[in-house]
C-alpha atoms as a PDB file:
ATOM      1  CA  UNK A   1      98.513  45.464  47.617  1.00  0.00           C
ATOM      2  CA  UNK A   2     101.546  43.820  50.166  1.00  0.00           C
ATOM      3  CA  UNK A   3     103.599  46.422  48.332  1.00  0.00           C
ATOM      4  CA  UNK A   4     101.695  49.544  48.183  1.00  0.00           C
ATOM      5  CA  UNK A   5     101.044  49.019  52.203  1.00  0.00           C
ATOM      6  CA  UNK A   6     105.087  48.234  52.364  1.00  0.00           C
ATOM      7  CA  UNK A   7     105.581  51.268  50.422  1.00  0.00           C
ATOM      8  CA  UNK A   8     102.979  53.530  52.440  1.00  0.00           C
ATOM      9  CA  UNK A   9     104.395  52.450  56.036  1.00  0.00           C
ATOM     10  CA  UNK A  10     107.720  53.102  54.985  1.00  0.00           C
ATOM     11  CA  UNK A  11     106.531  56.694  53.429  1.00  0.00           C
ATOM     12  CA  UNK A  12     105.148  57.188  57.115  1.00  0.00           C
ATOM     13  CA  UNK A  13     108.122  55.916  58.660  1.00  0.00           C
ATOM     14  CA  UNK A  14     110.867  58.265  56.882  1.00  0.00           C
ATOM     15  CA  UNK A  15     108.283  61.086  57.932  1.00  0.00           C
ATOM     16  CA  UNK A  16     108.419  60.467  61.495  1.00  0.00           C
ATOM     17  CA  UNK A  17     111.843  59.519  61.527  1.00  0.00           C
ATOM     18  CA  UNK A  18     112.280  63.309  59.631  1.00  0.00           C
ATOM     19  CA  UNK A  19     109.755  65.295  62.457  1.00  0.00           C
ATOM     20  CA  UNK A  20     111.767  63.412  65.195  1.00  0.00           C
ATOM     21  CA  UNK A  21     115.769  63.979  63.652  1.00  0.00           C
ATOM     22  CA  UNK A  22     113.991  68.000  63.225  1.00  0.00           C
ATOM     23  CA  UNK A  23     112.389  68.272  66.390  1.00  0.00           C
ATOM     24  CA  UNK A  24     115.974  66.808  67.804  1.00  0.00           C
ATOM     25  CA  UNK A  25     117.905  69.312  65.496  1.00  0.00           C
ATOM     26  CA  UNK A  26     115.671  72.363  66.555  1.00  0.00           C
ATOM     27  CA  UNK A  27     116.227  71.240  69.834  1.00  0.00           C
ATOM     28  CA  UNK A  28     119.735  70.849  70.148  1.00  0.00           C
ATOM     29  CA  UNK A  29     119.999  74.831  68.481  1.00  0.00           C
ATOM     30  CA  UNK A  30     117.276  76.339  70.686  1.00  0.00           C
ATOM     31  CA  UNK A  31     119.550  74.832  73.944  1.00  0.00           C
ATOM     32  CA  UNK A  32     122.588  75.976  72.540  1.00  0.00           C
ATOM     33  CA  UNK A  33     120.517  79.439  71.799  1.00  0.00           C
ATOM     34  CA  UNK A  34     119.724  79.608  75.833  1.00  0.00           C
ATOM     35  CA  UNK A  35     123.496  78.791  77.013  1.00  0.00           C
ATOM     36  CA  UNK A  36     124.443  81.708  74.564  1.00  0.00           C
ATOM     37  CA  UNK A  37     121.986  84.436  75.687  1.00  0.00           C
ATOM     38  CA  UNK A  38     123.100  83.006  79.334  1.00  0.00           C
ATOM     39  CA  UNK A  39     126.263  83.647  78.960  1.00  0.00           C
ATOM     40  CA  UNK A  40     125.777  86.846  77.270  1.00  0.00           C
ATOM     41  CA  UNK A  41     123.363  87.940  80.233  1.00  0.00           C
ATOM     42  CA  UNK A  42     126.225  86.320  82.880  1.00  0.00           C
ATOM     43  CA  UNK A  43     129.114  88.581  80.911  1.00  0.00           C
ATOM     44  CA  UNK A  44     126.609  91.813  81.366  1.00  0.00           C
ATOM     45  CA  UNK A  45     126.153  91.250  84.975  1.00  0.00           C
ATOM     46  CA  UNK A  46     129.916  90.394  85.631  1.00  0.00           C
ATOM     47  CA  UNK A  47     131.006  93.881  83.518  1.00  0.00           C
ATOM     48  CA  UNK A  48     128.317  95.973  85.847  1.00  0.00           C
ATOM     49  CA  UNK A  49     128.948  94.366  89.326  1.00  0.00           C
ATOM     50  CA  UNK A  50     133.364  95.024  88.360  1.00  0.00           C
ATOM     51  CA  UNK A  51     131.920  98.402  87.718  1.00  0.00           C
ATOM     52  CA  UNK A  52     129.999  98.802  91.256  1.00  0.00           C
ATOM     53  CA  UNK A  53     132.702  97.784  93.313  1.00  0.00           C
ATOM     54  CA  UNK A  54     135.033 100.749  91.228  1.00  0.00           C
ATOM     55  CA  UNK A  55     132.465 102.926  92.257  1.00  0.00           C
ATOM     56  CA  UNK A  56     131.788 101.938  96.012  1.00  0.00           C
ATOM     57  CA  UNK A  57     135.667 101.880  95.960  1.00  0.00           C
ATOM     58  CA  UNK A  58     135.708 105.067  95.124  1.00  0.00           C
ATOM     59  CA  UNK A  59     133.478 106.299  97.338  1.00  0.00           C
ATOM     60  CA  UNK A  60     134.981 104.465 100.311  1.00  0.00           C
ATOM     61  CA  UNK A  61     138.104 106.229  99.632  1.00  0.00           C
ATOM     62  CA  UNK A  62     136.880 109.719  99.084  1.00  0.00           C
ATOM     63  CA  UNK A  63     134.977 108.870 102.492  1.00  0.00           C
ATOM     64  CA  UNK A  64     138.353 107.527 104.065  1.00  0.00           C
ATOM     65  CA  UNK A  65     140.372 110.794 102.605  1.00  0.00           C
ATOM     66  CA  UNK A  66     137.726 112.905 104.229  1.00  0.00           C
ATOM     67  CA  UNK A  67     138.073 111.995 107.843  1.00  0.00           C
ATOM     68  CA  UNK A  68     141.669 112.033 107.501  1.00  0.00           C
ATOM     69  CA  UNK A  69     141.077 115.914 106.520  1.00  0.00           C
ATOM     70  CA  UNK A  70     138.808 116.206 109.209  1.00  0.00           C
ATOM     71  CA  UNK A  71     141.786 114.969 111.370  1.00  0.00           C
ATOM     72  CA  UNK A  72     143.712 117.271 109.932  1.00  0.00           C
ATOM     73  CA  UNK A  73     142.032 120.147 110.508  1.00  0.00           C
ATOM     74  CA  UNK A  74     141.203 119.333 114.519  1.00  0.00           C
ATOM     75  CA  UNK A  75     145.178 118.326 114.947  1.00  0.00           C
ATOM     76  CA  UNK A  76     145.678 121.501 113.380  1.00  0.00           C
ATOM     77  CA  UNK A  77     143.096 123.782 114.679  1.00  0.00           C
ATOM     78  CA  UNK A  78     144.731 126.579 117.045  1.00  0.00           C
ATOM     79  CA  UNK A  79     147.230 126.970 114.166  1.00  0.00           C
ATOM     80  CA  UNK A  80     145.652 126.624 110.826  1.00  0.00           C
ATOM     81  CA  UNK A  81     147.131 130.432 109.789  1.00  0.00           C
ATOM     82  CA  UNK A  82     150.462 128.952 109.661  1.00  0.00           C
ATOM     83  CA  UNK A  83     149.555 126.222 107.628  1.00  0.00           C
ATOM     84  CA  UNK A  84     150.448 125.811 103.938  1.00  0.00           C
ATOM     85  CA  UNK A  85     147.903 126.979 101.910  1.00  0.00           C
ATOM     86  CA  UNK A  86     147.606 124.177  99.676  1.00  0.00           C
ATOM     87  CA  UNK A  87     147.084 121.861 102.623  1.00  0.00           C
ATOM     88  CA  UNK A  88     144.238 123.555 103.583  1.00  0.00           C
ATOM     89  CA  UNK A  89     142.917 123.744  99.801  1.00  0.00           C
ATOM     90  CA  UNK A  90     143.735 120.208  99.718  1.00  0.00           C
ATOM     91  CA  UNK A  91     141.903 118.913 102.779  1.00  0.00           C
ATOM     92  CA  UNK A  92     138.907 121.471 102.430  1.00  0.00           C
ATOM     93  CA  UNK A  93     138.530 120.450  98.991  1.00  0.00           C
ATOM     94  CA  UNK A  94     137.590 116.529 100.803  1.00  0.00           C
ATOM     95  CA  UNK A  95     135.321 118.202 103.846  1.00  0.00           C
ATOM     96  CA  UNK A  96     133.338 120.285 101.637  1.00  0.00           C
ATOM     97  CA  UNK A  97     133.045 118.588  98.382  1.00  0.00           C
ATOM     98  CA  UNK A  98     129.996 117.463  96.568  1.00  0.00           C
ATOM     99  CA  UNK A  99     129.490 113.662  96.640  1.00  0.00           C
ATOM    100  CA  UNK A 100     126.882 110.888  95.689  1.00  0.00           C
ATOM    101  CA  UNK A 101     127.099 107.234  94.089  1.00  0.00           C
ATOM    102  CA  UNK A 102     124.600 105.192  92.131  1.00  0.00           C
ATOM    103  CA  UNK A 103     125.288 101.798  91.062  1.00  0.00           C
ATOM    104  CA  UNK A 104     123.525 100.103  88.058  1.00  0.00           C
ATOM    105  CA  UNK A 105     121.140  96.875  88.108  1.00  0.00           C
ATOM    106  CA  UNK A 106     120.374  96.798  83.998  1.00  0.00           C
ATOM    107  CA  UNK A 107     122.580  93.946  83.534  1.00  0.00           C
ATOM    108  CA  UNK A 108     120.342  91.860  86.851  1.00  0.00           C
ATOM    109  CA  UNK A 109     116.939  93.692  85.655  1.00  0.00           C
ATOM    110  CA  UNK A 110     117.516  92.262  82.168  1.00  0.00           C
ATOM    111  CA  UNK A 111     118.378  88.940  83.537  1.00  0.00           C
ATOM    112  CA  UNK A 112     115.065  88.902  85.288  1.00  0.00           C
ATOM    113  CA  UNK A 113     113.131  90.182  82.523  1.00  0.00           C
ATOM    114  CA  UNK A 114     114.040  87.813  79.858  1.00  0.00           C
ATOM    115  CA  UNK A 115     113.568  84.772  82.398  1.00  0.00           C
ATOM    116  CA  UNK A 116     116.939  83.546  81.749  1.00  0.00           C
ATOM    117  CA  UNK A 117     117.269  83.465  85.560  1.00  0.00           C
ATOM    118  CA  UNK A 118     115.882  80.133  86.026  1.00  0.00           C
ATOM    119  CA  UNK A 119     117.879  79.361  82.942  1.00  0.00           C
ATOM    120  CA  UNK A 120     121.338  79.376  84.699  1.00  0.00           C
ATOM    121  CA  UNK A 121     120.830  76.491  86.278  1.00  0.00           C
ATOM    122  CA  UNK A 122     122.897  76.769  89.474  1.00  0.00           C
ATOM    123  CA  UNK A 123     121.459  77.880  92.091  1.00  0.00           C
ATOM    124  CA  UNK A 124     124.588  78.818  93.934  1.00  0.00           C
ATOM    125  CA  UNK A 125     125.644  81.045  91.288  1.00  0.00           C
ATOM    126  CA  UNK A 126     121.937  82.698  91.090  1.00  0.00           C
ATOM    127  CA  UNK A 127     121.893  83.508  94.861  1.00  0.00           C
ATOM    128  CA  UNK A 128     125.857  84.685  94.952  1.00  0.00           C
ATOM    129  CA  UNK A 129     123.989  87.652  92.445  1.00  0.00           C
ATOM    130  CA  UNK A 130     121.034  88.135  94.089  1.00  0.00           C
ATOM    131  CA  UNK A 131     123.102  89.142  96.833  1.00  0.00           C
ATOM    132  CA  UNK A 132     125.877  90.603  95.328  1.00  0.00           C
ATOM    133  CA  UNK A 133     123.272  93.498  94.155  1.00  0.00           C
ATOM    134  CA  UNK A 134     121.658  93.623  97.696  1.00  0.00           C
ATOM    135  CA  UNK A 135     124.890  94.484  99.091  1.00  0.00           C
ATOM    136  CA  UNK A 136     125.173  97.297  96.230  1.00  0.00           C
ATOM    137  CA  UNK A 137     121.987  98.846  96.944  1.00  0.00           C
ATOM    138  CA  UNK A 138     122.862  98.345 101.068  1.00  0.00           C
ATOM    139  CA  UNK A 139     126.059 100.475 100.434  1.00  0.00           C
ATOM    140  CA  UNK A 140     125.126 103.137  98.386  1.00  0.00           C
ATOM    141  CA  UNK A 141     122.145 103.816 100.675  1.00  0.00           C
ATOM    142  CA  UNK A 142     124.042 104.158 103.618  1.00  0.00           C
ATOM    143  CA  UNK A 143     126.854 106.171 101.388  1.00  0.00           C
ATOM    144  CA  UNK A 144     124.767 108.231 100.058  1.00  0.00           C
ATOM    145  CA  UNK A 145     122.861 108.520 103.761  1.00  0.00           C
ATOM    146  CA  UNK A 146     125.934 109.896 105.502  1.00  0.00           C
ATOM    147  CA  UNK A 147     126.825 112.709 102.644  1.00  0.00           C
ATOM    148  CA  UNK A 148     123.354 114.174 103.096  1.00  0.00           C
ATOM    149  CA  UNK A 149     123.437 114.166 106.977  1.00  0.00           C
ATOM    150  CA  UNK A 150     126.850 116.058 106.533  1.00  0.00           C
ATOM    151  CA  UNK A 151     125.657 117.988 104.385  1.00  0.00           C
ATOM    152  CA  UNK A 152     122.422 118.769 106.846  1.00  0.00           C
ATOM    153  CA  UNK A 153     124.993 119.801 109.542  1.00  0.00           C
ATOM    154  CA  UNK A 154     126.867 121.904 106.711  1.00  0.00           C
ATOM    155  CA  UNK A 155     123.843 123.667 106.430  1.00  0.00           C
ATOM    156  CA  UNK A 156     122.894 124.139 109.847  1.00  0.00           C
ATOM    157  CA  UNK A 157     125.959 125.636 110.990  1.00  0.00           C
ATOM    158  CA  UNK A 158     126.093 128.941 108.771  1.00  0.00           C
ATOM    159  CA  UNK A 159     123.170 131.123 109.206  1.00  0.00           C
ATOM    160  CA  UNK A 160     123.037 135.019 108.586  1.00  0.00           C
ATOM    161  CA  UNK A 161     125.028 135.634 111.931  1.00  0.00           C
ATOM    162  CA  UNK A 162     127.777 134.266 110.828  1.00  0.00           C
ATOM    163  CA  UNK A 163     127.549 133.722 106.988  1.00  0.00           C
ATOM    164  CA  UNK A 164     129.629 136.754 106.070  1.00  0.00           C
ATOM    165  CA  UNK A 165     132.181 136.046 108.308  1.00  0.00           C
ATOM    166  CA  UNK A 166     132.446 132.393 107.532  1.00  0.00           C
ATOM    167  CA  UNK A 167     131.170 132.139 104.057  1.00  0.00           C
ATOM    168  CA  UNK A 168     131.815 135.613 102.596  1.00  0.00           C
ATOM    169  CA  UNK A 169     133.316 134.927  99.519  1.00  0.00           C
ATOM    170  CA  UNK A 170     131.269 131.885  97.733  1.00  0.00           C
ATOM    171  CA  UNK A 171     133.033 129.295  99.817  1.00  0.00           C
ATOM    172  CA  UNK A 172     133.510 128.000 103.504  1.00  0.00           C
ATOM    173  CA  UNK A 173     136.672 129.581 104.874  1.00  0.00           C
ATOM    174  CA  UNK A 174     138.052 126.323 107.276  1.00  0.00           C
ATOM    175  CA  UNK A 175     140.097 128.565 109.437  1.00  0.00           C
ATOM    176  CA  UNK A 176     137.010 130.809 110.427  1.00  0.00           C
ATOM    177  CA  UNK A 177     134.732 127.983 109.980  1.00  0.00           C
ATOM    178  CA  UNK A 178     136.263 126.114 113.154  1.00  0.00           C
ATOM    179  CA  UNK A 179     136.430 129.321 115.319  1.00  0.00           C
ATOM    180  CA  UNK A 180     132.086 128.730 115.601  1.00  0.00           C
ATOM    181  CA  UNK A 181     130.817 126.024 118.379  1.00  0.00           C
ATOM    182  CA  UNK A 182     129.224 124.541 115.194  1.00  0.00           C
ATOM    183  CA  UNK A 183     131.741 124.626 112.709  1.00  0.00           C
ATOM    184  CA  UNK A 184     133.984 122.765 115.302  1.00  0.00           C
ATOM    185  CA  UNK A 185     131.346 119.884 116.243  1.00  0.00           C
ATOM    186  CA  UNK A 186     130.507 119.525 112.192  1.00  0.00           C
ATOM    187  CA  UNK A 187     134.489 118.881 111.904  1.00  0.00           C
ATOM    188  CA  UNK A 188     134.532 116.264 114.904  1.00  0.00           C
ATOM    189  CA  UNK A 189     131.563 114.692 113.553  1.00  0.00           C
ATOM    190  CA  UNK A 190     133.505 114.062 110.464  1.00  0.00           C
ATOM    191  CA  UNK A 191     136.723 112.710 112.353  1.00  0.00           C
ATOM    192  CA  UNK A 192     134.881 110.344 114.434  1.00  0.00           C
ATOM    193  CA  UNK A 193     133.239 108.225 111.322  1.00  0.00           C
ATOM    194  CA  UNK A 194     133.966 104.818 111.420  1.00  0.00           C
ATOM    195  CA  UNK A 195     135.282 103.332 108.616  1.00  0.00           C
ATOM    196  CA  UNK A 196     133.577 102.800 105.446  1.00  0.00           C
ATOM    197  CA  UNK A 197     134.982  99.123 105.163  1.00  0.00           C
ATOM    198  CA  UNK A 198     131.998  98.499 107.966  1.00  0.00           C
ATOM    199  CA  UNK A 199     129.483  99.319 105.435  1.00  0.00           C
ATOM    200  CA  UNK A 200     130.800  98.914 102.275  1.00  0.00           C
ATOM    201  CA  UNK A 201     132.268  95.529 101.711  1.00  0.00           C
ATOM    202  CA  UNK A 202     131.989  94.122  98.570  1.00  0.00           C
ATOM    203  CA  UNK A 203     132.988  90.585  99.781  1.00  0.00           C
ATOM    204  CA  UNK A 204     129.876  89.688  97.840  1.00  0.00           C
ATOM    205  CA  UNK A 205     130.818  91.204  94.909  1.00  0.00           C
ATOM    206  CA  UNK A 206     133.581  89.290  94.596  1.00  0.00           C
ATOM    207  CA  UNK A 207     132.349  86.271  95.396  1.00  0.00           C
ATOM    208  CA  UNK A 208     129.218  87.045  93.058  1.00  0.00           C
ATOM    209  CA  UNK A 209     132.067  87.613  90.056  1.00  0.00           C
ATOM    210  CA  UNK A 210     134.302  84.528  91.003  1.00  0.00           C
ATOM    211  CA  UNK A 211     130.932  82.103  91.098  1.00  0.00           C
ATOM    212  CA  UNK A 212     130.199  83.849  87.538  1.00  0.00           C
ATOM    213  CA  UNK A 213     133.460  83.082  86.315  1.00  0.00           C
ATOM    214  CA  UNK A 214     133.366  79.417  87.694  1.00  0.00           C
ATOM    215  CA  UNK A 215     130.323  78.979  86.142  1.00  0.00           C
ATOM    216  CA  UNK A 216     131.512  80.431  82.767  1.00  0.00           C
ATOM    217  CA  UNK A 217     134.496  78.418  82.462  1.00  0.00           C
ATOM    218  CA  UNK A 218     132.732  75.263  83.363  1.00  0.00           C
ATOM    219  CA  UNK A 219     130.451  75.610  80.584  1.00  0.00           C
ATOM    220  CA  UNK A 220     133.179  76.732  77.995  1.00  0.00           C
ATOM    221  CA  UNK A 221     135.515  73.423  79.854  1.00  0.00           C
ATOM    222  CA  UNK A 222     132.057  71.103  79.203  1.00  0.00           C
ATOM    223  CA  UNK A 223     131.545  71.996  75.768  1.00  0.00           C
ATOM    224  CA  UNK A 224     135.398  71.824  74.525  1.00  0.00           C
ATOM    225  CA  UNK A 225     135.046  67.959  75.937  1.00  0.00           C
ATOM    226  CA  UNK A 226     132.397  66.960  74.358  1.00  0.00           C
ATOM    227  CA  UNK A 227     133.947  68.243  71.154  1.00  0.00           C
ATOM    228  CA  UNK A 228     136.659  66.106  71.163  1.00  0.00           C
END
């Protein structure tokens, strides 16, 4: 009887001892599961916010390159016959062009969406991101805002008065664009921007990318230790 209770309590033993060393086990995979699809998430949001700042970048310069031509034209203006002709081609091609910028947020919506947010677990790095994106959408609105008041005054300042003289063939003609009152204040309008580095840092970017990178490496340096 001594036995067969020895025998059952030891039975019951080795199965708890097996739920506990599987619960452990599972344990120990589903945590290293969640630091994988974190990092994973971390390396999709790094990749899209390098991206943003290539494309706010380029923006800012096409916005930078556009004054200058606007510059270039007023500096210019009493004398823009004698003026090589690929300047002007060069210059109108940066006043008149078609621009816009989006960013992306996939990489921060999917972050959110799996609830892997809360999963980081540093709250530093979370709120570096959070406003790391704020600052994108902040900068393309504003980007985006000044193309579509230019091209408001663009509009405003041809009408069928002048549209044949100004705009006869297809395009805007610069040198008999700037002979109108309108055509001249459209042009100073353009010089007198202020620079898109007052609107368009992406300080935060950066520092969003660098916290990511911190936090990536610390994990990485963490796990190579305890290997040893």
């Amino acid at each position: 009887m001594k036995e067969t209770t020895k025998a059952f309590f030891r039975h019951l033993l080795s199965v708890v001892l097996g739920i506990i060393i599987t619960f452990s086990v599972q344990g120990i995979i589903d945590r290293a599961h969640v630091r994988r699809e974190v990092r994973s998430a971390l390396e999709l949001v790094r990749a899209e916010l390098v991206a943003n700042i290539d494309d706010i970048n380029t923006m800012s310069d096409y916005l930078r390159q556009q004054r200058k031509s606007a510059e270039y034209f007023l500096a210019n203006r009493t004398t823009l016959a004698k003026c090589p002709t690929d300047s002007i081609y060069f210059h109108s091609g940066f006043v008149f062009a078609d621009a816009s910028i989006t960013i992306s947020q996939d990489a921060l919506e999917l972050l959110k969406m799996s609830s892997l947010f809360q999963k980081i677990g540093d709250n530093d790095t979370s709120m570096k991101i959070i406003r790391a994106y704020d600052t994108c959408s902040s900068a393309v609105t504003v980007l985006n805002h000044h193309i579509e008041e230019r091209d408001e005054l663009f509009k405003n300042s041809i009408n069928e008065t002048n549209v044949r003289r100004v705009a006869g063939n297809g395009s805007i003609d610069i040198k008999e664009y700037m002979k109108t009152g309108y055509g001249l204040y459209v042009i100073r309008w353009l010089s007198d921007q202020i620079s898109p580095d007052h609107y368009a840092d992406v300080s935060d970017l950066e520092d969003a990318i660098k916290a990511i990178d911190s936090y990536l490496a610390g994990k990485q340096t963490r796990r190579n230790h305890k290997s040893r």
